[in-house]
Protein backbone atom coordinates (compact mmCIF):
# COMPACT_ATOMS: atom_id res chain seq x y z
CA UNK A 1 10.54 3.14 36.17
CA UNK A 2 13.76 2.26 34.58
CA UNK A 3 15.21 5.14 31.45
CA UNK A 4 14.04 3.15 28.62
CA UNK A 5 9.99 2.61 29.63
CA UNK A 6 10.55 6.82 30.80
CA UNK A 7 11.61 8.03 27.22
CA UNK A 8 8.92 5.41 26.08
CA UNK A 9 5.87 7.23 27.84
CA UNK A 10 7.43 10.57 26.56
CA UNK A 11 6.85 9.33 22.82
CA UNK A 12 3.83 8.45 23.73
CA UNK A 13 2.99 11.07 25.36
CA UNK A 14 3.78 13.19 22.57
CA UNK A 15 2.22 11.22 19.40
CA UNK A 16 -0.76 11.67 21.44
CA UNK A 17 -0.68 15.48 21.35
CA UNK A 18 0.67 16.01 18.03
CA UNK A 19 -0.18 12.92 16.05
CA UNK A 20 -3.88 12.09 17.52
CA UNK A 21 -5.76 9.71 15.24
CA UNK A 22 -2.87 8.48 12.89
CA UNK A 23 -1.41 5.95 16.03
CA UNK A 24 -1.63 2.31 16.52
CA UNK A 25 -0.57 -0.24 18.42
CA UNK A 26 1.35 -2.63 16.40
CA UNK A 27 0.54 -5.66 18.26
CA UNK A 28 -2.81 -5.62 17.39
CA UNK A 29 -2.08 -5.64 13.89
CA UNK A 30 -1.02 -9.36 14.37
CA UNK A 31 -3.67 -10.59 16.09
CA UNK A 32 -5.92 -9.67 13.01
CA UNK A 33 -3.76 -10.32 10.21
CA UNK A 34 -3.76 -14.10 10.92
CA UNK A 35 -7.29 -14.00 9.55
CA UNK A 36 -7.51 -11.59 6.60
CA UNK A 37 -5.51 -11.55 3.70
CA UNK A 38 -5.59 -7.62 3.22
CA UNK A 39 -2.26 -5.23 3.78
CA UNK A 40 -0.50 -4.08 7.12
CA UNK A 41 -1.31 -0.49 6.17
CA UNK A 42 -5.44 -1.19 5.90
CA UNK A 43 -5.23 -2.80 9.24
CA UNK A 44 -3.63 -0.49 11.10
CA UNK A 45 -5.71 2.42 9.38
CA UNK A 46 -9.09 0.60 10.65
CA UNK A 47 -7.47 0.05 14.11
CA UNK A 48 -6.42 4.03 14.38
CA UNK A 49 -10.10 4.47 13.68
CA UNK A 50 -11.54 2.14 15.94
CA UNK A 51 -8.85 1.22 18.80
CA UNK A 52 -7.59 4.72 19.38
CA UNK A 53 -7.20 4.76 23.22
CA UNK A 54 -5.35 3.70 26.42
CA UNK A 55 -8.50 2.23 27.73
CA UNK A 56 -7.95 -1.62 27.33
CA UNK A 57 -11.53 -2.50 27.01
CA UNK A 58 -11.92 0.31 24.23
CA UNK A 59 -9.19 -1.08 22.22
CA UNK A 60 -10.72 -4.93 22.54
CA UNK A 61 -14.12 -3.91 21.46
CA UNK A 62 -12.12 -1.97 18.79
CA UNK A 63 -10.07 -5.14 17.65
CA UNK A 64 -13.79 -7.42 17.46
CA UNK A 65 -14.99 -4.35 14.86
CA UNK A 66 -12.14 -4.56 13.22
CA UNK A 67 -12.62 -8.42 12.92
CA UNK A 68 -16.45 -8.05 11.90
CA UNK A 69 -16.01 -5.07 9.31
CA UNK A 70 -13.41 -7.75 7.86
CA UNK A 71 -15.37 -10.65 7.80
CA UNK A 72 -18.73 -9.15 6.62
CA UNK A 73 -17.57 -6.73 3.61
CA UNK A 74 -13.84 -8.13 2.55
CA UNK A 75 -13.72 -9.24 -0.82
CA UNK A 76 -11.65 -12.82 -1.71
CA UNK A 77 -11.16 -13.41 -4.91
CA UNK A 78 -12.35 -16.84 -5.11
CA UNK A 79 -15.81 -15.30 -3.44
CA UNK A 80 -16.63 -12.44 -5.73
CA UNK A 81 -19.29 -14.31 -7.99
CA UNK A 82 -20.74 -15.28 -4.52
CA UNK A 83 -21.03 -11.04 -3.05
CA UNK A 84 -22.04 -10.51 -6.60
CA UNK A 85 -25.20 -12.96 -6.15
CA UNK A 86 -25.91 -11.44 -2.55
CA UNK A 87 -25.44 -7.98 -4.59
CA UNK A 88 -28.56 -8.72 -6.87
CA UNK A 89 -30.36 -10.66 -4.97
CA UNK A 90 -30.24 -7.86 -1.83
CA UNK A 91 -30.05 -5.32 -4.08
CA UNK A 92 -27.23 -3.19 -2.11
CA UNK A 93 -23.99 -4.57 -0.37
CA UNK A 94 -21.04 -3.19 1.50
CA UNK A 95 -17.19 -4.66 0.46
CA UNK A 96 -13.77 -3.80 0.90
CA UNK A 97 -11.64 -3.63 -2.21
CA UNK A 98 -8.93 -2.05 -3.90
CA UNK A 99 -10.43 0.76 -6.18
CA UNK A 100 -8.75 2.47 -9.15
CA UNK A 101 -10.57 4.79 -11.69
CA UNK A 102 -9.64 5.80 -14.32
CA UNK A 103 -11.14 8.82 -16.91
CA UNK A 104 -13.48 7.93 -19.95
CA UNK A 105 -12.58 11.18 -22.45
CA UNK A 106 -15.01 10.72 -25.24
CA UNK A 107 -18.04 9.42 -22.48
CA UNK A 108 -16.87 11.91 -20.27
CA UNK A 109 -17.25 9.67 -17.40
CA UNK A 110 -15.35 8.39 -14.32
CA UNK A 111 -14.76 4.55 -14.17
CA UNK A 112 -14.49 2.54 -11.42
CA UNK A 113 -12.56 -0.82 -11.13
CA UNK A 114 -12.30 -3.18 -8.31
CA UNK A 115 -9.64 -5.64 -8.13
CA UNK A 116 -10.70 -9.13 -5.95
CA UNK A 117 -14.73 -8.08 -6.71
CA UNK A 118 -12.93 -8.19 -10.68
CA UNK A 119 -15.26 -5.29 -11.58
CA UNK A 120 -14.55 -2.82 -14.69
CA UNK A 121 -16.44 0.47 -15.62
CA UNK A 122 -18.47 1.09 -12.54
CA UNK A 123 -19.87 4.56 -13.07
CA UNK A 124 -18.33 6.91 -10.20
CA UNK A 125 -19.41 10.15 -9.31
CA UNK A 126 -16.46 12.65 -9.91
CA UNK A 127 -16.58 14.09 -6.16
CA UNK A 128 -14.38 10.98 -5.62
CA UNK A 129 -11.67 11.70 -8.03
CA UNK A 130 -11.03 15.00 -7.02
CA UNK A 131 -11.43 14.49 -3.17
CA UNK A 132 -9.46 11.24 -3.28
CA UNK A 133 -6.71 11.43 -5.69
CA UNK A 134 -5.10 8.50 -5.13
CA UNK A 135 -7.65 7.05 -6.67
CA UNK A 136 -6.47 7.88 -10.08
CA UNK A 137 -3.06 6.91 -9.34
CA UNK A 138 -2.58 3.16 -8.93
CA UNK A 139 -5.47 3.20 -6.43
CA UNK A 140 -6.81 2.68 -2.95
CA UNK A 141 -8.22 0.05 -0.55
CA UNK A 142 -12.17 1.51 0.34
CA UNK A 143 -15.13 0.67 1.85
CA UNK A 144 -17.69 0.43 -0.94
CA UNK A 145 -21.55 0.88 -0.74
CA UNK A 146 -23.19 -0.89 -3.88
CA UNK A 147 -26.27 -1.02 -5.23
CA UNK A 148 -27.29 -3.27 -7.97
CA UNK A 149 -30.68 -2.17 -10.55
CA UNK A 150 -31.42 -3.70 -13.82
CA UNK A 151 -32.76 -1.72 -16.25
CA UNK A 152 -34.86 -3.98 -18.90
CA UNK A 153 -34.84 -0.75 -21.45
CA UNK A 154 -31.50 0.69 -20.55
CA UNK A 155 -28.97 -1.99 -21.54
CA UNK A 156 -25.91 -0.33 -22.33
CA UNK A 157 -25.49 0.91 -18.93
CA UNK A 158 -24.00 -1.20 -15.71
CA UNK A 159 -26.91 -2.09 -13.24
CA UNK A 160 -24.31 -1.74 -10.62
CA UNK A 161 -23.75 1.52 -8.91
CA UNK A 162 -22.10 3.22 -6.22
CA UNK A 163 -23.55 4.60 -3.45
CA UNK A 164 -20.91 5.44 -1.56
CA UNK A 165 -17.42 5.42 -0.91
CA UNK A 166 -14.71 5.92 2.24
CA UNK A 167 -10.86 5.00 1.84
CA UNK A 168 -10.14 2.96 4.41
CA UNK A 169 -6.43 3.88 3.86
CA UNK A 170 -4.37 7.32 4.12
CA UNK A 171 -6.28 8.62 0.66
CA UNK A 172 -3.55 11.48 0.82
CA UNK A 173 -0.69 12.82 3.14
CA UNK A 174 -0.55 16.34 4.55
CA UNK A 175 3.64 16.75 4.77
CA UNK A 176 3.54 20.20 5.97
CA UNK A 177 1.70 19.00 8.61
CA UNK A 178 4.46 16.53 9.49
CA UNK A 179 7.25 18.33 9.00
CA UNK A 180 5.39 21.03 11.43
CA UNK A 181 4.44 18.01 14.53
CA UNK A 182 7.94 16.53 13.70
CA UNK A 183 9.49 19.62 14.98
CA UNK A 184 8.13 18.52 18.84
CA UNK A 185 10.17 15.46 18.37
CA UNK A 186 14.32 14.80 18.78
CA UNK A 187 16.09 12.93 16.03
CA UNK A 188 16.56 10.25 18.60
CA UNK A 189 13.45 10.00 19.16
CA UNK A 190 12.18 10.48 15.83
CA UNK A 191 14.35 7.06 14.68
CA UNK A 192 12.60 5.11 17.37
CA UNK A 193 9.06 6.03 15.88
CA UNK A 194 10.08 5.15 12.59
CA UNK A 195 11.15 1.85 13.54
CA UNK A 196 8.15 1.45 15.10
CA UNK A 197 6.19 2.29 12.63
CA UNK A 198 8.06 -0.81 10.51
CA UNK A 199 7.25 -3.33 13.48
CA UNK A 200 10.51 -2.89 15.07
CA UNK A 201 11.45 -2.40 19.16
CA UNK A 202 14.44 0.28 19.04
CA UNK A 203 14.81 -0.34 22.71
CA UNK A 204 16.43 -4.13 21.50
CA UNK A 205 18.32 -2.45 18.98
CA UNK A 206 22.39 -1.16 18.77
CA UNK A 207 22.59 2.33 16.96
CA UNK A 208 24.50 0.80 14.16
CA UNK A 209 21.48 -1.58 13.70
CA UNK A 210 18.99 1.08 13.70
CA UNK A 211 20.88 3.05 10.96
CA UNK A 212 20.83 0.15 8.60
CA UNK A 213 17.18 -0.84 9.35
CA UNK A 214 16.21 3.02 8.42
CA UNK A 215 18.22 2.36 5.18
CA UNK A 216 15.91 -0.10 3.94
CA UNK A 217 13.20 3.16 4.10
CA UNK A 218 15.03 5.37 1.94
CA UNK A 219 13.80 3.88 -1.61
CA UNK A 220 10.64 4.65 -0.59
CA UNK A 221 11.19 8.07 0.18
CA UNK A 222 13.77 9.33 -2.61
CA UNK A 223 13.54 9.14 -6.34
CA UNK A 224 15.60 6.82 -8.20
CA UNK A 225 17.28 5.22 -5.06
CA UNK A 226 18.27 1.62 -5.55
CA UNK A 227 19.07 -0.89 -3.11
CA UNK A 228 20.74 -4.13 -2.84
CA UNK A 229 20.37 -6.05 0.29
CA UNK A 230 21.51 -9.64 0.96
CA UNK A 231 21.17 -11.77 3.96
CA UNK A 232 19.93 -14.51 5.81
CA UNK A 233 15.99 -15.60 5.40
CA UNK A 234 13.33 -14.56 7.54
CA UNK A 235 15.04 -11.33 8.72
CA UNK A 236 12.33 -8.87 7.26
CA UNK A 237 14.05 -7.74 3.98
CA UNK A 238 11.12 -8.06 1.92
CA UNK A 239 8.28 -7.73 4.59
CA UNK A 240 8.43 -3.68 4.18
CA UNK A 241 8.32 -3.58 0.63
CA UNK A 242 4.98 -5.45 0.80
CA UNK A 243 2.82 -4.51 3.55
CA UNK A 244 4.18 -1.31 4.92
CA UNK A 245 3.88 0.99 2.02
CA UNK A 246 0.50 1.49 -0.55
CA UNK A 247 3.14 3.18 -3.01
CA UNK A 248 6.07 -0.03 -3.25
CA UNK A 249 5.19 -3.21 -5.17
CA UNK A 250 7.08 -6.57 -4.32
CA UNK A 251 7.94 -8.74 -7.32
CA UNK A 252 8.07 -12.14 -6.27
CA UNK A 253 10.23 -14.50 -7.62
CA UNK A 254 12.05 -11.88 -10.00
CA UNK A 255 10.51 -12.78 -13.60
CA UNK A 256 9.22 -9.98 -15.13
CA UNK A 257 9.08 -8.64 -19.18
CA UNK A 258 10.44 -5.06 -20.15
CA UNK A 259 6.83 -4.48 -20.92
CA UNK A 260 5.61 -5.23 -17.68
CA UNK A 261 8.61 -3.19 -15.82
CA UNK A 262 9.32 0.04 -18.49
CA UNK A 263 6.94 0.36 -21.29
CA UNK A 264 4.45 -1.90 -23.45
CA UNK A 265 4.79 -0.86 -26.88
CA UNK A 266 1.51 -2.30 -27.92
CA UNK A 267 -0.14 -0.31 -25.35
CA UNK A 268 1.78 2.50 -25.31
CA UNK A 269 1.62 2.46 -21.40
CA UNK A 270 4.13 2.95 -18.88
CA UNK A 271 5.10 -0.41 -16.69
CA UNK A 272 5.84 -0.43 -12.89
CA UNK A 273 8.62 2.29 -13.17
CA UNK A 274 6.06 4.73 -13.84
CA UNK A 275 3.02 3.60 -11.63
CA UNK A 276 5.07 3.03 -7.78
CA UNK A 277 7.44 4.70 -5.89
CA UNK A 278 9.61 1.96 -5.33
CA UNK A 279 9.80 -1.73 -6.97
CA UNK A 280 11.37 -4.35 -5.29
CA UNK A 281 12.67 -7.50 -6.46
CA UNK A 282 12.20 -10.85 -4.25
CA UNK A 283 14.78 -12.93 -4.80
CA UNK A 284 17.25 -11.15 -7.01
CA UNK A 285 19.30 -14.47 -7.56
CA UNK A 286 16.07 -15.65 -9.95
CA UNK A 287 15.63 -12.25 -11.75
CA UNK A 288 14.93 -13.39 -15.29
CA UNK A 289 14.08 -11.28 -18.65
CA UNK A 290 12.33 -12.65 -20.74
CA UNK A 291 13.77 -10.05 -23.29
CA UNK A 292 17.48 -10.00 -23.88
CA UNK A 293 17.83 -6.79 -23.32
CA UNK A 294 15.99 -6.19 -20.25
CA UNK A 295 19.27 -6.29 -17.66
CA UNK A 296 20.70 -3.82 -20.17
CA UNK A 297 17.61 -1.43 -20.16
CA UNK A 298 17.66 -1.88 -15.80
CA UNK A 299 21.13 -0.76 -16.20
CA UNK A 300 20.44 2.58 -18.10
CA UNK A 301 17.59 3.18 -15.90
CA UNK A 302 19.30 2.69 -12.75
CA UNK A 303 22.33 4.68 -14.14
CA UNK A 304 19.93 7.82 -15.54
CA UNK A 305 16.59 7.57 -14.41
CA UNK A 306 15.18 7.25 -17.91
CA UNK A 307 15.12 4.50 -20.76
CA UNK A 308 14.58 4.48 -24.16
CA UNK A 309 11.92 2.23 -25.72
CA UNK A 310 11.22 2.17 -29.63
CA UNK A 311 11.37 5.99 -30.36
CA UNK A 312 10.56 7.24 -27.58
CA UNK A 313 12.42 7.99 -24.39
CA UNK A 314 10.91 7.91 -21.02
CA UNK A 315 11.93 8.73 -17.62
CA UNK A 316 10.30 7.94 -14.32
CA UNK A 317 11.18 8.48 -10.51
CA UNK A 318 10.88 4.45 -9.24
CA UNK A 319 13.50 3.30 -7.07
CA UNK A 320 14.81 0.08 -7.30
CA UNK A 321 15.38 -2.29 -4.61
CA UNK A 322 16.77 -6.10 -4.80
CA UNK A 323 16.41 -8.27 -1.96
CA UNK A 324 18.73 -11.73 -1.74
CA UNK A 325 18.81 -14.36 0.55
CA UNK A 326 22.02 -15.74 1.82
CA UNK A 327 22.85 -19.35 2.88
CA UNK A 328 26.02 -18.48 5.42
CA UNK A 329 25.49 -17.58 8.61
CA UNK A 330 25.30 -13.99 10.07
């Protein structure tokens, strides 16, 4: 066994010991994502649940699971009125959605939305909230039991409810139990599991190379970081900012409002800055305000952290990341 496949097994090795349960294979993630529109990150959480072994006939009953949770219970837009049929009809239903909820003060009440099902104020039961809190903050992709009972006296209330609910994403991060298993790892070996983790083979990679593919992590893990990366197309720029991370959003095309980026004045609600970790810009060539003074407002906010909207001032911890493609060759 040649060095490289050695120091392999000996990661391996050790993200079995000290990282059980939170490891996937990477390849399998492709095989599935050809036939479900849903993020890297949900994949790769259902295949740690399902496919987490060295046994190869484990890991391919694992992947047809995977497949069949997918097909039976994810929610396509363009289907929803359908799974909303089946919900009444059946009277209870499984799906996979993207949940947020949100507090009701003067009812008192947790809501729940769903984003493809294009649900609003599903009662929730406020165990969910406080177990899950991601939840409440720009939400989470779960598996949701429903049940579905019209009340002919009771009219005011939704006739959908939920019976229960499982993230079928990280719903929260323990980081002092990462630093702590991180301390059984070298830094060189350490940079090779975060490339990994992106979809990337360190063993084809330079050091130089690695460096500057780790650099494309950092707005996601430091406040008010902002990035500017050029190059030619189909090299991965924007690929992270999409699928690896729950807490980045990729704007495509660059055209966006000040409302929709800093703060609606209407609303009075923050815009992207305030609701991710890190917003990224797809082609930054086509970045277009609508409002003239939305490049001058980016400025101040990349140069400060905060900006200043009617009277009020408001500062949030987003970094900023714009991603170019570049006709010349490497």
């Amino acid at each position: 066994m040649d060095e490289t496949a050695a120091n392999r097994e000996v990661i391996k090795e050790k993200l079995r010991e000290h990282f059980d349960g939170k490891i996937v294979r990477k390849d399998l993630t492709k095989k599935i994502k050809e036939g479900a529109n849903v993020p890297v990150y949900v994949l790769e959480f259902l295949l740690g649940q399902y496919c987490n072994s060295d046994d190869e006939a484990i890991i391919q009953a694992g992947v047809e699971k995977v497949k069949k949770i997918l097909s039976d219970n994810f929610v396509r837009p363009d289907e929803a009125q359908k799974i909303l049929s089946i919900l009444r009809q059946k009277g209870s239903y499984s799906v996979i959605d993207s949940i947020t909820v949100r507090l009701d003060v003067k009812k008192d009440t947790y809501f729940a939305e769903f984003s493809n099902l294009g649900l609003k104020d599903v009662p929730i039961a406020e165990d969910y909230p406080s177990q899950y809190d991601r939840l409440l903050c720009g939400g989470i992709w779960c598996m949701v039991s429903l049940e579905y009972e019209y009340v002919e006296e009771d009219k005011q209330s939704s006739p959908i409810k939920i019976r229960n609910l499982k993230p079928i994403q990280m719903p929260h991060v323990d980081l002092e139990d990462l630093k702590e298993n991180r301390k059984h790892f070298s830094k060189e070996e350490w940079i090779d599991i975060l490339l990994r983790s992106i979809g990337m083979e360190p063993d084809e990679l330079w050091i130089r190379e690695k460096w500057l593919l780790l650099l494309r992590m950092v707005p996601l893990a430091e406040n008010n970081f902002n990035l500017c990366e050029l190059g030619p197309r189909s090299t991965g720029k924007s690929h992270l900012y999409k699928e690896i991370s729950p807490n980045s959003i990729l704007v495509s095309g660059g055209q966006t409002t000040v409302a929709n980026l800093f703060y609606n004045m209407g609303r009075k609600t923050v815009g992207l800055v305030g609701l991710w970790d890190c917003v990224a810009f797809d082609e930054v060539a086509g970045i277009n305000f609508k409002d003239k003074d939305g490049i001058q407002i980016m400025k101040d906010y990349m140069a400060s952290g905060s900006f200043a909207r009617g009277k009020e001032e408001k500062a949030a911890r987003a970094s900023m990341v714009f991603v170019g493609n570049i006709n010349q060759n490497v």
